[in-house]
N, C-alpha and C. Protein backbone atom coordinates (compact mmCIF):
# COMPACT_ATOMS: atom_id res chain seq x y z
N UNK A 1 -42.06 64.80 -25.93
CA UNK A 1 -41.51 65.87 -26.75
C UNK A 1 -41.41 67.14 -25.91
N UNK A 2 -40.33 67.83 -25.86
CA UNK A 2 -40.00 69.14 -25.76
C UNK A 2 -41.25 70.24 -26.24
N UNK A 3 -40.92 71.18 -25.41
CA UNK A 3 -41.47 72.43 -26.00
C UNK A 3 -40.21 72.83 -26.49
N UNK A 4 -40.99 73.38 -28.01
CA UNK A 4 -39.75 74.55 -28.75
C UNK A 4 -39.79 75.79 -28.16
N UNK A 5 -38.45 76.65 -28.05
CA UNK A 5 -38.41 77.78 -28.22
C UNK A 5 -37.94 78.43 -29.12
N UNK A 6 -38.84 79.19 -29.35
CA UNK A 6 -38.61 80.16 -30.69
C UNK A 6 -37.97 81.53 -30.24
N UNK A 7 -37.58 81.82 -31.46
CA UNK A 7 -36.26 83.21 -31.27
C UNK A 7 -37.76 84.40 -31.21
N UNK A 8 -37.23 85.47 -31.01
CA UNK A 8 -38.29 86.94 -30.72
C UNK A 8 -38.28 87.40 -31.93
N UNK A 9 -37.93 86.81 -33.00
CA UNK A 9 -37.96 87.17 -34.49
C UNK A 9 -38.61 86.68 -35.20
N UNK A 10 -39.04 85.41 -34.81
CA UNK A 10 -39.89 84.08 -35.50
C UNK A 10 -40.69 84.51 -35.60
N UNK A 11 -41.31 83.56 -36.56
CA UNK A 11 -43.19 84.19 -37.17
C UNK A 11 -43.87 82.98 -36.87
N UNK A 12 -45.26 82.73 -36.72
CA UNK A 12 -45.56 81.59 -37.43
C UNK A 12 -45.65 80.91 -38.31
N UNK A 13 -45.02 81.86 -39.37
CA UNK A 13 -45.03 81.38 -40.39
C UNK A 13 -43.49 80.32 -41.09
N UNK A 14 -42.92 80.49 -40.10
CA UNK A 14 -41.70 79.83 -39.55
C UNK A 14 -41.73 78.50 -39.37
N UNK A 15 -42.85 78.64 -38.07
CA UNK A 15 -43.43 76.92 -38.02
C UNK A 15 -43.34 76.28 -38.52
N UNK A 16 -44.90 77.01 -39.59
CA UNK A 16 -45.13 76.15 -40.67
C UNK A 16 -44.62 75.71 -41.64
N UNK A 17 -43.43 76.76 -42.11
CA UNK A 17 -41.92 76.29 -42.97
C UNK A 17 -41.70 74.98 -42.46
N UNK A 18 -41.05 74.80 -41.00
CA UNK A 18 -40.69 73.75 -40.43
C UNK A 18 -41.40 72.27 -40.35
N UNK A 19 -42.70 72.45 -40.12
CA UNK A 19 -43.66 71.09 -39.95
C UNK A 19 -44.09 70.89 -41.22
N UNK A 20 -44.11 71.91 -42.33
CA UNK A 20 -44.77 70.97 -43.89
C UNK A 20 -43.31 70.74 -44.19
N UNK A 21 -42.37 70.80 -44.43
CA UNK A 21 -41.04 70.31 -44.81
C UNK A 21 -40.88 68.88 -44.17
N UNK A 22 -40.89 69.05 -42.73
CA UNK A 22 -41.18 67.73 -42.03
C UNK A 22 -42.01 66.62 -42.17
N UNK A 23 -43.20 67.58 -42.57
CA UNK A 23 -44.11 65.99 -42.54
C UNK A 23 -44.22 66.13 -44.38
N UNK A 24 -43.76 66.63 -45.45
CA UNK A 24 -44.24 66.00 -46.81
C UNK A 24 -42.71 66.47 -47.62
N UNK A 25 -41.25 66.73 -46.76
CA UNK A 25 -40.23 65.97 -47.57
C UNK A 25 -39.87 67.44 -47.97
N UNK A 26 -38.56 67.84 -48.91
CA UNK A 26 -38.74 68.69 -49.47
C UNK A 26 -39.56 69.60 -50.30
N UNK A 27 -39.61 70.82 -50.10
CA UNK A 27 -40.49 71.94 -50.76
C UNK A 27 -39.79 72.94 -51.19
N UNK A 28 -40.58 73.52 -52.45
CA UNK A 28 -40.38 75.40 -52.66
C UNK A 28 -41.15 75.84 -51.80
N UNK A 29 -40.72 77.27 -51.67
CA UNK A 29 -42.16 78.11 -51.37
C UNK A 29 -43.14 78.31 -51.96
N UNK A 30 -43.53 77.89 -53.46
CA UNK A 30 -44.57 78.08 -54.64
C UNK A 30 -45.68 76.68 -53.78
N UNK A 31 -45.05 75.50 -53.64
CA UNK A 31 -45.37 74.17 -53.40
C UNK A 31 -46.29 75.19 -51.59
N UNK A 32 -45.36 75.32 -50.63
CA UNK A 32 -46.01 75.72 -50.09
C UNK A 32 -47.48 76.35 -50.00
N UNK A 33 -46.79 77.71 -50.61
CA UNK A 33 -47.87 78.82 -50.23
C UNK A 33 -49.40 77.99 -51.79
N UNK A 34 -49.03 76.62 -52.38
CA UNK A 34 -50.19 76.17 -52.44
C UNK A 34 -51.38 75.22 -51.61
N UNK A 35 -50.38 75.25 -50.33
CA UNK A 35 -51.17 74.48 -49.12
C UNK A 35 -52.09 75.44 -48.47
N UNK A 36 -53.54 74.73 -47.77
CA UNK A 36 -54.30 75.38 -47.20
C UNK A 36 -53.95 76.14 -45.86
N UNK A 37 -52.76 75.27 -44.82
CA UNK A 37 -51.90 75.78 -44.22
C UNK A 37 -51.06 76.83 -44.63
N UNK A 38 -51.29 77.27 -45.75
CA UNK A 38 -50.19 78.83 -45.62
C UNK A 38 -51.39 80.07 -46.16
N UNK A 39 -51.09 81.30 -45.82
CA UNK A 39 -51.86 82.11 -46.42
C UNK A 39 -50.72 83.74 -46.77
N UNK A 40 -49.67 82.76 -47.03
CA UNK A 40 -48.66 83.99 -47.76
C UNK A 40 -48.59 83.05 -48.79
N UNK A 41 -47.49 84.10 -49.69
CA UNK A 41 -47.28 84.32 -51.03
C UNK A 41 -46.29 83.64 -51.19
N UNK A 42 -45.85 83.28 -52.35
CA UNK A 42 -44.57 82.10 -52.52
C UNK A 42 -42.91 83.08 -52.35
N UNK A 43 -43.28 84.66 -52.65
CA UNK A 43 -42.28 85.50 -52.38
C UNK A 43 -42.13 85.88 -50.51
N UNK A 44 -43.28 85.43 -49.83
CA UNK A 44 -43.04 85.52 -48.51
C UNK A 44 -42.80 84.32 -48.04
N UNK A 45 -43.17 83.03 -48.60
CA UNK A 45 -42.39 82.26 -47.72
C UNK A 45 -40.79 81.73 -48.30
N UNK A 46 -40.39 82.21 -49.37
CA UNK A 46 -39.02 82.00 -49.67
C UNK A 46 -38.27 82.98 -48.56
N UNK A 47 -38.70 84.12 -48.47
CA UNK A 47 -37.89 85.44 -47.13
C UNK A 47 -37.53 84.82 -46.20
N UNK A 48 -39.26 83.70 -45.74
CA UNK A 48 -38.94 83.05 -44.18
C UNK A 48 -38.17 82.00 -44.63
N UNK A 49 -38.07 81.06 -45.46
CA UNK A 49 -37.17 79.89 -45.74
C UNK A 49 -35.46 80.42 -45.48
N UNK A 50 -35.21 81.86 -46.02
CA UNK A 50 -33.95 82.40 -46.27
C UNK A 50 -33.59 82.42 -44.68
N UNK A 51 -34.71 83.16 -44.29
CA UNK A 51 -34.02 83.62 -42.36
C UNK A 51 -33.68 82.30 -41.46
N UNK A 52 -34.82 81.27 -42.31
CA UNK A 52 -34.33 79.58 -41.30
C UNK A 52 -33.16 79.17 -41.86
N UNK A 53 -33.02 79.63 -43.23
CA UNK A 53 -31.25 79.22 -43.65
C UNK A 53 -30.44 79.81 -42.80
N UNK A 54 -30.48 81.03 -42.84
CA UNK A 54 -29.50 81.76 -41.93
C UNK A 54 -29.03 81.28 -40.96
N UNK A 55 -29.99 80.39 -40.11
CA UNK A 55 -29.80 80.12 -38.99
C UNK A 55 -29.91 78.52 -38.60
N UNK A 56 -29.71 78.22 -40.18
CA UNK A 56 -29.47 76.51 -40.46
C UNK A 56 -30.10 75.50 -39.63
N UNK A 57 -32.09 75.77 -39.75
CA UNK A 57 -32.89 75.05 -39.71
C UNK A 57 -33.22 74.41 -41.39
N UNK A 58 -32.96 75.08 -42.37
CA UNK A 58 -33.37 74.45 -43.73
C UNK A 58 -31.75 74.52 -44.29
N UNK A 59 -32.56 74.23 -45.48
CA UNK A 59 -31.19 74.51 -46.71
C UNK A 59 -31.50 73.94 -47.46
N UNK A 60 -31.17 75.10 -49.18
CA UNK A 60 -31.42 75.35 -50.15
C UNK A 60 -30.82 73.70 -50.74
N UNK A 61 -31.12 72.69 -51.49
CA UNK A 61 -30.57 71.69 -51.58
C UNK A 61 -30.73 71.66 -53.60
N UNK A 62 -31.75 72.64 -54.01
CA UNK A 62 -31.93 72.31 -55.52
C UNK A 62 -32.67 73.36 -55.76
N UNK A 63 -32.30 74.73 -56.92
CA UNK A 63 -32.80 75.81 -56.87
C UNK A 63 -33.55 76.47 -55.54
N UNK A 64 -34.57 76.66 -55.67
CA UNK A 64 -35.27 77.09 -54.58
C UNK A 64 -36.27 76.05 -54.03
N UNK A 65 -35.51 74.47 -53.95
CA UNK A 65 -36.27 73.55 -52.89
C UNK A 65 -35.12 73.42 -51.75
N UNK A 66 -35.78 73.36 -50.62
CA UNK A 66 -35.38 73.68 -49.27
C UNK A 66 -35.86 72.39 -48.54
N UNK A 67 -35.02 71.78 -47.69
CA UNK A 67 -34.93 70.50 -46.77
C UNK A 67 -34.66 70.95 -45.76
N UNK A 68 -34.81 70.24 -44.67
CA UNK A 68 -34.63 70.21 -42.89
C UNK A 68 -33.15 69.75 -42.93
N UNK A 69 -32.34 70.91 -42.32
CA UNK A 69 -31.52 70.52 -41.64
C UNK A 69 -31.19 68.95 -40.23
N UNK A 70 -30.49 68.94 -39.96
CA UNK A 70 -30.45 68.69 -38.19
C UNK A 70 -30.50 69.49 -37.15
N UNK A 71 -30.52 70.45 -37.56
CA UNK A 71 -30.62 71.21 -36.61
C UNK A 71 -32.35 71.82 -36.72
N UNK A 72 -32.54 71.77 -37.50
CA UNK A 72 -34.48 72.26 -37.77
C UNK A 72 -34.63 71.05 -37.35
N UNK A 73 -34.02 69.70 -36.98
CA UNK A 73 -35.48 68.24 -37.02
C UNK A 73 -35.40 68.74 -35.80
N UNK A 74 -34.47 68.88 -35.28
CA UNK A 74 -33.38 69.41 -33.13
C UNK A 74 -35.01 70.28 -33.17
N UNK A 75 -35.13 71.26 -33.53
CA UNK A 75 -35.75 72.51 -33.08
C UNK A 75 -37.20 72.04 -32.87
N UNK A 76 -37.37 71.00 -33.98
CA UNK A 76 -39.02 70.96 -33.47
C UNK A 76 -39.15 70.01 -33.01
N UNK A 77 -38.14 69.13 -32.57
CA UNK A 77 -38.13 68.29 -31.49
C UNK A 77 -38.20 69.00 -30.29
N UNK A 78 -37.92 70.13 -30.14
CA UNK A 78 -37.83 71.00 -28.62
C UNK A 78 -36.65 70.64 -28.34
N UNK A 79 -35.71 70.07 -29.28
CA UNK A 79 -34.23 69.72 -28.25
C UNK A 79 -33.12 71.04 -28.50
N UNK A 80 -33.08 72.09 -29.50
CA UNK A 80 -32.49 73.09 -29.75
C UNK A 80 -33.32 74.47 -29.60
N UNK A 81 -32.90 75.41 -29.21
CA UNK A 81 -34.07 76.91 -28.41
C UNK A 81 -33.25 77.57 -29.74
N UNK A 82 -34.19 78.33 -30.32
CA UNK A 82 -34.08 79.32 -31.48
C UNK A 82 -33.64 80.66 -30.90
N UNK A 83 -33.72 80.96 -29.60
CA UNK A 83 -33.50 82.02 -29.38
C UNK A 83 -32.49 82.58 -28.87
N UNK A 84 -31.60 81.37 -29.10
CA UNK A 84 -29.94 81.11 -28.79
C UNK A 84 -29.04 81.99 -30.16
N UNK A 85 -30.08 82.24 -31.11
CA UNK A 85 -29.32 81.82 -32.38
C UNK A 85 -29.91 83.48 -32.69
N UNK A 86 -28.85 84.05 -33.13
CA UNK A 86 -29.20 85.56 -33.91
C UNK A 86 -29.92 85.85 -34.85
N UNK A 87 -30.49 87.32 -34.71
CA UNK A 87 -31.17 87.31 -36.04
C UNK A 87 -30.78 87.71 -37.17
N UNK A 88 -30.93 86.95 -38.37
CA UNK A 88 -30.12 87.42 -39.60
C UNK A 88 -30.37 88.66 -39.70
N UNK A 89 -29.37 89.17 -40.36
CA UNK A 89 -29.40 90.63 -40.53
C UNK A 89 -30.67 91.16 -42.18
N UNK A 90 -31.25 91.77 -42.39
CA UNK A 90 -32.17 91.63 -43.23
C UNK A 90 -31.28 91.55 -45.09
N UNK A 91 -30.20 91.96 -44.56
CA UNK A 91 -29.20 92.18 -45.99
C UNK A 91 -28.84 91.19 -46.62
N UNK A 92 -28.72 90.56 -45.62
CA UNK A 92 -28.05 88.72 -45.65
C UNK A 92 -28.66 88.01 -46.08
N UNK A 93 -30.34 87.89 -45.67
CA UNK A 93 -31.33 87.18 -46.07
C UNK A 93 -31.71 87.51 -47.30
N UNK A 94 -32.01 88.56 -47.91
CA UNK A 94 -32.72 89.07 -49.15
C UNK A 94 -31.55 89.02 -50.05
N UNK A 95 -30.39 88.52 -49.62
CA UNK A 95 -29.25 88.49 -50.89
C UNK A 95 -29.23 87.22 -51.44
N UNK A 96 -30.14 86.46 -50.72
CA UNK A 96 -30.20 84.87 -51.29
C UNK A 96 -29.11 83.86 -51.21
């Protein structure tokens, strides 16, 4: 496996968007931020879910449950660099 690179915008909390989606299937952020792995709020990890949309590692597939793209499985495979990819603008993201 690749090392990922992450964009200069990423959080860790990004990651972890990425690897619980991966390893237990689609999620909300409510579903999340009830894992011991998160220690934000279900209103902070929908923000970070929005900015990985932006940049089409997830996507919104049923209200606010969110799935792995191909291009998010790419990223944490280490086969796609995040820091190729712009940062959403904050207007864009919070408009849902």
């Amino acid at each position: 496996m690749n090392e990922r690179k992450s964009a200069y915008w990423m959080k860790q909390l990004d990651e972890r968007i990425l690897e619980y989606i991966d390893r237990d299937g689609m999620a909300t952020p409510r579903m999340m931020a009830h894992d011991r792995a998160f220690t934000a709020s279900p209103g902070h990890i929908w923000e970070r879910c929005q900015m990985l949309y932006c940049i089409r590692f997830v996507e919104p597939i049923y209200n606010d449950m969110y799935d792995l793209t191909t291009d998010g499985m790419l990223y944490l495979q280490g086969q796609i660099e995040a820091d190729n990819r712009l940062k959403p603008p904050v207007e864009r993201v919070l408009r849902g």
